[in-house]
Protein backbone atom coordinates (compact mmCIF):
# COMPACT_ATOMS: atom_id res chain seq x y z
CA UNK A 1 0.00 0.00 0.00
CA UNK A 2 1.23 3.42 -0.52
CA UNK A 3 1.86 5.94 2.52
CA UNK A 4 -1.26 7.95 2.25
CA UNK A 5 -0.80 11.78 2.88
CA UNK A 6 -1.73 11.86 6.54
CA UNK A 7 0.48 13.11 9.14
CA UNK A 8 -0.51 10.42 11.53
CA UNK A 9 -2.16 6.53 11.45
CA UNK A 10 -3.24 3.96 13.89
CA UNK A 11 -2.14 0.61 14.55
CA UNK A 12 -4.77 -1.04 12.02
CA UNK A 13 -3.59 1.43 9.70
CA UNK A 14 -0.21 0.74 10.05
CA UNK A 15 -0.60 -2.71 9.51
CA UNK A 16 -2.83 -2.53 6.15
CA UNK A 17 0.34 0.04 5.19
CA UNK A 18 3.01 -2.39 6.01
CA UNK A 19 1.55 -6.10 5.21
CA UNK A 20 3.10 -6.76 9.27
CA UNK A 21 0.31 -7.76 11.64
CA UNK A 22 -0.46 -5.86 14.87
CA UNK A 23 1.31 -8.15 17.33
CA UNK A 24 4.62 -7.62 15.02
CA UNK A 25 4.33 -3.80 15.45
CA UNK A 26 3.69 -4.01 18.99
CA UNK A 27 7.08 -6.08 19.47
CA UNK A 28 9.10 -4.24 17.70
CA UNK A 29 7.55 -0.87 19.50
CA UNK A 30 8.40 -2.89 22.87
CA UNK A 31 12.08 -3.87 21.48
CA UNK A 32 12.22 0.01 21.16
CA UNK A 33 12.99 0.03 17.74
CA UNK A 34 10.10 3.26 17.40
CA UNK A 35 8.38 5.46 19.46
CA UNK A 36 4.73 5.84 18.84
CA UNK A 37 2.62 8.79 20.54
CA UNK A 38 0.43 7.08 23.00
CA UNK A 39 -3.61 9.39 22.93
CA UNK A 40 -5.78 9.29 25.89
CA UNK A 41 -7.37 6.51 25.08
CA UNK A 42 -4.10 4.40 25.37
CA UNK A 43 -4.14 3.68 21.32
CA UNK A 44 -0.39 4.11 19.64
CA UNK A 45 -0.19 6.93 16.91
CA UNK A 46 2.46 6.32 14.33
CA UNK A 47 3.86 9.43 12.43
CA UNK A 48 4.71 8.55 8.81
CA UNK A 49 8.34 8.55 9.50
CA UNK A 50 7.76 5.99 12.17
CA UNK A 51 5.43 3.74 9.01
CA UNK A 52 8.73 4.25 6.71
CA UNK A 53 10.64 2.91 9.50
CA UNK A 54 8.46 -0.17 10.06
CA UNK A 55 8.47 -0.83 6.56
CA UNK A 56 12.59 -1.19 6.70
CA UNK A 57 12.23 -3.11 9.51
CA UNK A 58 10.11 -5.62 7.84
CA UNK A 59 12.18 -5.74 4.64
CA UNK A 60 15.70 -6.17 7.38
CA UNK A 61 13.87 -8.82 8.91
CA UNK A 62 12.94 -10.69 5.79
CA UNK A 63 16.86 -10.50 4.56
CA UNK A 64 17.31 -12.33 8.67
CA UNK A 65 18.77 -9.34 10.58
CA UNK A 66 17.55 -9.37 14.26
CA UNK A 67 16.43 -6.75 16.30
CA UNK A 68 19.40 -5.64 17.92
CA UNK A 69 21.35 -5.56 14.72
CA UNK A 70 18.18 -3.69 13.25
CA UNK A 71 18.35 -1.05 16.35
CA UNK A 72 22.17 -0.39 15.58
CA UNK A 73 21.65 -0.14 12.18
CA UNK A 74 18.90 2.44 12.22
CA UNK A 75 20.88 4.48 14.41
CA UNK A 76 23.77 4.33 12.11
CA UNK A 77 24.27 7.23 10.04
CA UNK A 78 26.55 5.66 7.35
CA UNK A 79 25.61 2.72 5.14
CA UNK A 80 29.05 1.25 6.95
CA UNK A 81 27.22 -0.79 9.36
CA UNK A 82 25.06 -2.18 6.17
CA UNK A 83 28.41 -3.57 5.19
CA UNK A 84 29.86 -4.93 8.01
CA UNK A 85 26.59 -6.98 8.28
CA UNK A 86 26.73 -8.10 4.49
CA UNK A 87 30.30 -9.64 5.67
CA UNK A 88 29.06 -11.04 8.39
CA UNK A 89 26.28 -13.02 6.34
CA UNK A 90 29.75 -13.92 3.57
CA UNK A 91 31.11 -15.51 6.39
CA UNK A 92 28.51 -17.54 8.00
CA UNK A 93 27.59 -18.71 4.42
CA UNK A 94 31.25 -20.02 4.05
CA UNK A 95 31.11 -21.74 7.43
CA UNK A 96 28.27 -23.21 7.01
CA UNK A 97 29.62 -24.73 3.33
CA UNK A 98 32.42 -25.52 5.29
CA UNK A 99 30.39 -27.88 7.50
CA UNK A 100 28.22 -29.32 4.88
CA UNK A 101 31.77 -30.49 3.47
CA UNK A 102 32.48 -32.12 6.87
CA UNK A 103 29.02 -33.97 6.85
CA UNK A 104 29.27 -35.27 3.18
CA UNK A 105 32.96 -36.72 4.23
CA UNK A 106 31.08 -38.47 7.32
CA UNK A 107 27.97 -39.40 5.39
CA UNK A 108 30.69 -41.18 2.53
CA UNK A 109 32.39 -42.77 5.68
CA UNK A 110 35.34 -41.18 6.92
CA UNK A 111 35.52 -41.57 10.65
CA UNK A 112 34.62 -39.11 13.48
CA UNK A 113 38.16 -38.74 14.43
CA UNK A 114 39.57 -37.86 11.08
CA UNK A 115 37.44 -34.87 10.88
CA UNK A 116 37.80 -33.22 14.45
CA UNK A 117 41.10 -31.52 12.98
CA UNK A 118 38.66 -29.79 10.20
CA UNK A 119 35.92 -28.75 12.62
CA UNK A 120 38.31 -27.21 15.03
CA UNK A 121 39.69 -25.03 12.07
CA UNK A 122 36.20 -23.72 11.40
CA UNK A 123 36.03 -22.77 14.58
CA UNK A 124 39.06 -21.17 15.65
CA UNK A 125 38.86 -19.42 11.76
CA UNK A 126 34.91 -18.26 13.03
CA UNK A 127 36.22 -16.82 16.22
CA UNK A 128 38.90 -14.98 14.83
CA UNK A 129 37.32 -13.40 12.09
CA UNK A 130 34.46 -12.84 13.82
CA UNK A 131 36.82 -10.71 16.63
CA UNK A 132 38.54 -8.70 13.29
CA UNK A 133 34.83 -7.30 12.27
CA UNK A 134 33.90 -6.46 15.78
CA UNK A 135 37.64 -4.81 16.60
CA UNK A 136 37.77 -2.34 12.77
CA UNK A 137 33.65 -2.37 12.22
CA UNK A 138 32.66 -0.57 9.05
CA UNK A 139 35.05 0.20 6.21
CA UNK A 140 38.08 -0.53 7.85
CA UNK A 141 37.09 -4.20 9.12
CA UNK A 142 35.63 -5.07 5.64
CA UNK A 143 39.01 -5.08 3.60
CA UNK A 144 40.89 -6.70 7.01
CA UNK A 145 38.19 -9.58 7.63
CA UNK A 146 38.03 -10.70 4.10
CA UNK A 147 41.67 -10.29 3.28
CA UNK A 148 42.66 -12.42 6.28
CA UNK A 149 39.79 -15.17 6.80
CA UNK A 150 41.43 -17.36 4.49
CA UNK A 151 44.62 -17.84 6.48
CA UNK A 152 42.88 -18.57 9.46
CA UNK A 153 41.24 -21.69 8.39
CA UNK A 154 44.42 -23.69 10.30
CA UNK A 155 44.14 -25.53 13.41
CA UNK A 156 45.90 -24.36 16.64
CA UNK A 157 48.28 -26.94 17.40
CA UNK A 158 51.21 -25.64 19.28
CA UNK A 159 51.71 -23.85 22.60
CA UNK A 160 53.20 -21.16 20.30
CA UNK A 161 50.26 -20.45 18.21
CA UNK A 162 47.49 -20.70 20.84
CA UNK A 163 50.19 -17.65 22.58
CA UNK A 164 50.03 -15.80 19.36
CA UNK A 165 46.10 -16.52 19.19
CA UNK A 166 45.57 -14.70 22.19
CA UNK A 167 47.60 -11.96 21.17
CA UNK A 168 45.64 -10.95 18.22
CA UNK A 169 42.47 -10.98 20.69
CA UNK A 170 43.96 -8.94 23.40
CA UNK A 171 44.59 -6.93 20.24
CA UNK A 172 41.34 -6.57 18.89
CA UNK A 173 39.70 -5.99 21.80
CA UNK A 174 41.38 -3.14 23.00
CA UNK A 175 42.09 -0.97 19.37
CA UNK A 176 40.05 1.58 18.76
CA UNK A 177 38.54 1.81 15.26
CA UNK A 178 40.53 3.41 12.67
CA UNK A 179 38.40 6.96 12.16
CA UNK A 180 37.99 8.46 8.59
CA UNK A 181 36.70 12.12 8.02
CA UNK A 182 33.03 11.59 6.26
CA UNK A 183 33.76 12.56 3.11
CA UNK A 184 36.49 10.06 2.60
CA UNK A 185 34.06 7.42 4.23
CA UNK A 186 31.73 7.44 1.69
CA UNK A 187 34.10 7.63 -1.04
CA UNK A 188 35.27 4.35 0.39
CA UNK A 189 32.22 2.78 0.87
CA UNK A 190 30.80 4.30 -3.03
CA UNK A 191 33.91 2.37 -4.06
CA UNK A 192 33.70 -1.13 -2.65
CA UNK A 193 30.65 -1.38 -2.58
CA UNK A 194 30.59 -4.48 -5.01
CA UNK A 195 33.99 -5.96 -3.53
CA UNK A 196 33.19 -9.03 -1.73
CA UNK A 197 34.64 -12.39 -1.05
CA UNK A 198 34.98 -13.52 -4.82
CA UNK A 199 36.47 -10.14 -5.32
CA UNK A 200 39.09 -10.08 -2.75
CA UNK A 201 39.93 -13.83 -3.15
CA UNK A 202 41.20 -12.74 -6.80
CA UNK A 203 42.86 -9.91 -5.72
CA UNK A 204 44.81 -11.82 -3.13
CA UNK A 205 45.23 -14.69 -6.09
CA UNK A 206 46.68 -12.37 -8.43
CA UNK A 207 48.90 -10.81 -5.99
CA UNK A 208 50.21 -13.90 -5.33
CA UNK A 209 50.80 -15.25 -8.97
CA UNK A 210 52.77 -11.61 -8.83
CA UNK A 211 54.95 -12.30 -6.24
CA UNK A 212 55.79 -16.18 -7.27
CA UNK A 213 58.34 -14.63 -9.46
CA UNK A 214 59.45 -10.82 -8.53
CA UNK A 215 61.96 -10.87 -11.36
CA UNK A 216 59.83 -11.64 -14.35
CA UNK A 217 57.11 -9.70 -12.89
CA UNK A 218 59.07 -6.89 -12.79
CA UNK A 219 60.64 -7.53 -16.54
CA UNK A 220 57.02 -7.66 -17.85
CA UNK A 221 55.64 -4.79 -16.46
CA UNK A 222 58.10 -1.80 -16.65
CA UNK A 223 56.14 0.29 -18.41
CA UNK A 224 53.38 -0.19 -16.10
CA UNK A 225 55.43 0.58 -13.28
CA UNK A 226 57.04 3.61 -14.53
CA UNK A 227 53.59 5.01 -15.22
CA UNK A 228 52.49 4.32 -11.68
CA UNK A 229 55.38 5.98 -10.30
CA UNK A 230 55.00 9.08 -12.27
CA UNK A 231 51.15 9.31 -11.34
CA UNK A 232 52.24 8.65 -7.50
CA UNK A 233 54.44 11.75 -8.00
CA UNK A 234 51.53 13.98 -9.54
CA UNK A 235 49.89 16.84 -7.15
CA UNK A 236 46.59 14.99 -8.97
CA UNK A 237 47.34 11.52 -6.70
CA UNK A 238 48.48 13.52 -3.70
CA UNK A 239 45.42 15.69 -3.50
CA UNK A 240 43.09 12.64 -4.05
CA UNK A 241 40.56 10.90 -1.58
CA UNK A 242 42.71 7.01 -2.21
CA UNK A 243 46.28 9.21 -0.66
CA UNK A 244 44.98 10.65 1.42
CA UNK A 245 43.19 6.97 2.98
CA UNK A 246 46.69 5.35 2.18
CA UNK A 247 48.16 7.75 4.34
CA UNK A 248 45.71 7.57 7.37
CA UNK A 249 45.59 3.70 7.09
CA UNK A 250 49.56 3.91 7.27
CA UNK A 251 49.85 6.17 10.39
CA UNK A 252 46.91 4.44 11.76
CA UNK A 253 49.04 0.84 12.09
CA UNK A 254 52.12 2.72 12.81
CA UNK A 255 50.73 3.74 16.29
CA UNK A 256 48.18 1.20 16.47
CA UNK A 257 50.24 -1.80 17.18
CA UNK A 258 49.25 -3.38 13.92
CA UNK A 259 52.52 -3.46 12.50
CA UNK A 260 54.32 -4.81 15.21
CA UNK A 261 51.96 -6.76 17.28
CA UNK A 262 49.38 -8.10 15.18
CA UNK A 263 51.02 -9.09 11.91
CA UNK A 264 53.94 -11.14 13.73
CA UNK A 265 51.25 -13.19 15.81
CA UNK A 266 48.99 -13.44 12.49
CA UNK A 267 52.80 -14.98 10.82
CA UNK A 268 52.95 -16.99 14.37
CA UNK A 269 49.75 -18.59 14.02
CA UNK A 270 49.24 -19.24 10.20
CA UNK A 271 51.84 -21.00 8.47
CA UNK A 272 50.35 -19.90 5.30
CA UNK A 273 49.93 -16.01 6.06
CA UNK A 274 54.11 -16.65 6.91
CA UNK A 275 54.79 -17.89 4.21
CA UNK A 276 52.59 -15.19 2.15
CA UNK A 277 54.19 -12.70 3.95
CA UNK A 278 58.03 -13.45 3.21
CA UNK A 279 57.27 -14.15 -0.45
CA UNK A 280 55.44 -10.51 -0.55
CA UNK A 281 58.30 -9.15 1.59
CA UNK A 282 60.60 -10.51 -0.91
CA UNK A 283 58.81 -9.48 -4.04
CA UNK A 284 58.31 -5.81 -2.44
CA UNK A 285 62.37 -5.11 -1.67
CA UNK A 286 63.23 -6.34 -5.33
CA UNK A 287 60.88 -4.00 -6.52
CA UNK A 288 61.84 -0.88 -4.29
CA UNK A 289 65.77 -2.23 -5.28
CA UNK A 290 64.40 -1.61 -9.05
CA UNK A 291 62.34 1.90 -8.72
CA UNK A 292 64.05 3.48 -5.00
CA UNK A 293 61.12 5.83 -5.55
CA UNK A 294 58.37 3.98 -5.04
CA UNK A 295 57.39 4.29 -1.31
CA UNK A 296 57.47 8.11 -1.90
């Protein structure tokens, strides 16, 4: 139904409005998620911003966001939040394909004990990403939960890497969010808004192929590179929105610990993020060996 040009609307109104019944309205009313007038005779009067609002509440319901998520959401007054919920629901989805591949290897007969090892690296991969989104919500959080959940799927099997597990929590718990000015916020958020998982699994694939061979990398792409570092030199990159995140990302890690606590217990407890990490390390001091001008 459309709003009708009223300033105000009952509850039986409401609901024709909405398609929700009466009893839905009243709970979310009682979760505090609106505040209806209450006239004399104890009936609820709903403005027609309060309607709007019920009718994103039903459609964030119907996509399975719950109440409290809804309440912090509404509240929100960036579409960050949005986002950090859309990688929330990635990452469920992935766990849960991850278990339906544990239950197909039991159904086809592989023993109870041979799959333990797999469940416990869902779960220690679950907590950990799950404690990256909470610690950089929004923006931030986005690029660092996807680009890291896929070295976390290890299991902690060493006195060493349950150490360096708990120093990545103590971490995350106690950073404060990385803080953008609003303007460069939503010129992040405009621009990846289509980047998820697939997206930043290629990325991550391609930087790899990249880095498997500095040298001819490097031999293929001079051109490319010489154009970069021109444009990095131009007053057009240094005035724009992506330098000036660069640079508050960068300062933000210097002082935040990042750098020095969390990536050495992220190389302590995935093998593969080590081994990521030297070949990158590697790749990146041929190529600053090549063009000395690069980092500036």
């Amino acid at each position: 139904y459309a709003l009708r040009e009223v300033i105000n609307v009952l509850i039986n109104e409401v609901s024709k409005i909405t398609g929700l019944t009466k009893k839905a309205i009243e709970y979310y009313v009682e979760r505090e998620l609106l505040y209806p007038s209450i006239l004399e005779n104890g009936y609820r009067d709903f403005s027609k911003a309060q309607v709007e609002q019920l009718q994103k509440i039903s459609i964030l319901r119907k996509l399975g966001i719950n109440t409290e998520e809804i309440k912090s959401l509404l509240s929100e007054k960036s579409k960050s939040y949005l986002q950090t919920l859309s990688v929330q629901k990635e990452l469920n989805i992935q766990r849960e394909q991850a278990k339906k591949s544990i239950l197909d290897k039991l159904a086809s007969g592989k023993e109870y004990s041979e799959i333990s090892v797999e469940l416990q690296m869902v779960e220690n991969s679950k907590t950990i990403t799950e404690k990256l989104l909470d610690a950089f919500p929004g923006y931030y959080g986005r690029f660092i939960c996807l680009h890291f959940a896929r070295f976390l799927n290890e299991p902690i099997t060493t006195d060493s890497q349950q150490s360096a597990y708990k120093k990545i929590i103590s971490f995350l718990d106690n950073t404060p969010p990385l803080k953008l000015p609003e303007d460069l916020q939503e010129y992040l958020i405009e621009g990846t808004k289509n980047i998820g998982t697939v997206q930043i699994k290629e990325i991550i694939e391609n930087t790899e192929k990249s880095i498997e061979n500095p040298d001819d990398f490097l031999s293929n792409n001079k051109e490319i590179l010489k154009q970069y570092l021109i444009y990095k030199q131009s007053e057009e990159y240094k005035n724009s929105p992506a330098h000036k995140i660069i640079s508050l990302i960068k300062d933000f890690n210097n002082v935040s610990g990042y750098n020095d606590v969390f990536i050495p217990a992220l190389r302590e407890l995935s093998s593969s993020y080590d081994d990521y990490y030297k070949q990158l390390k590697k790749a990146n001091d041929k190529l600053l060996n090549e063009y000395p001008d690069i980092e500036n």
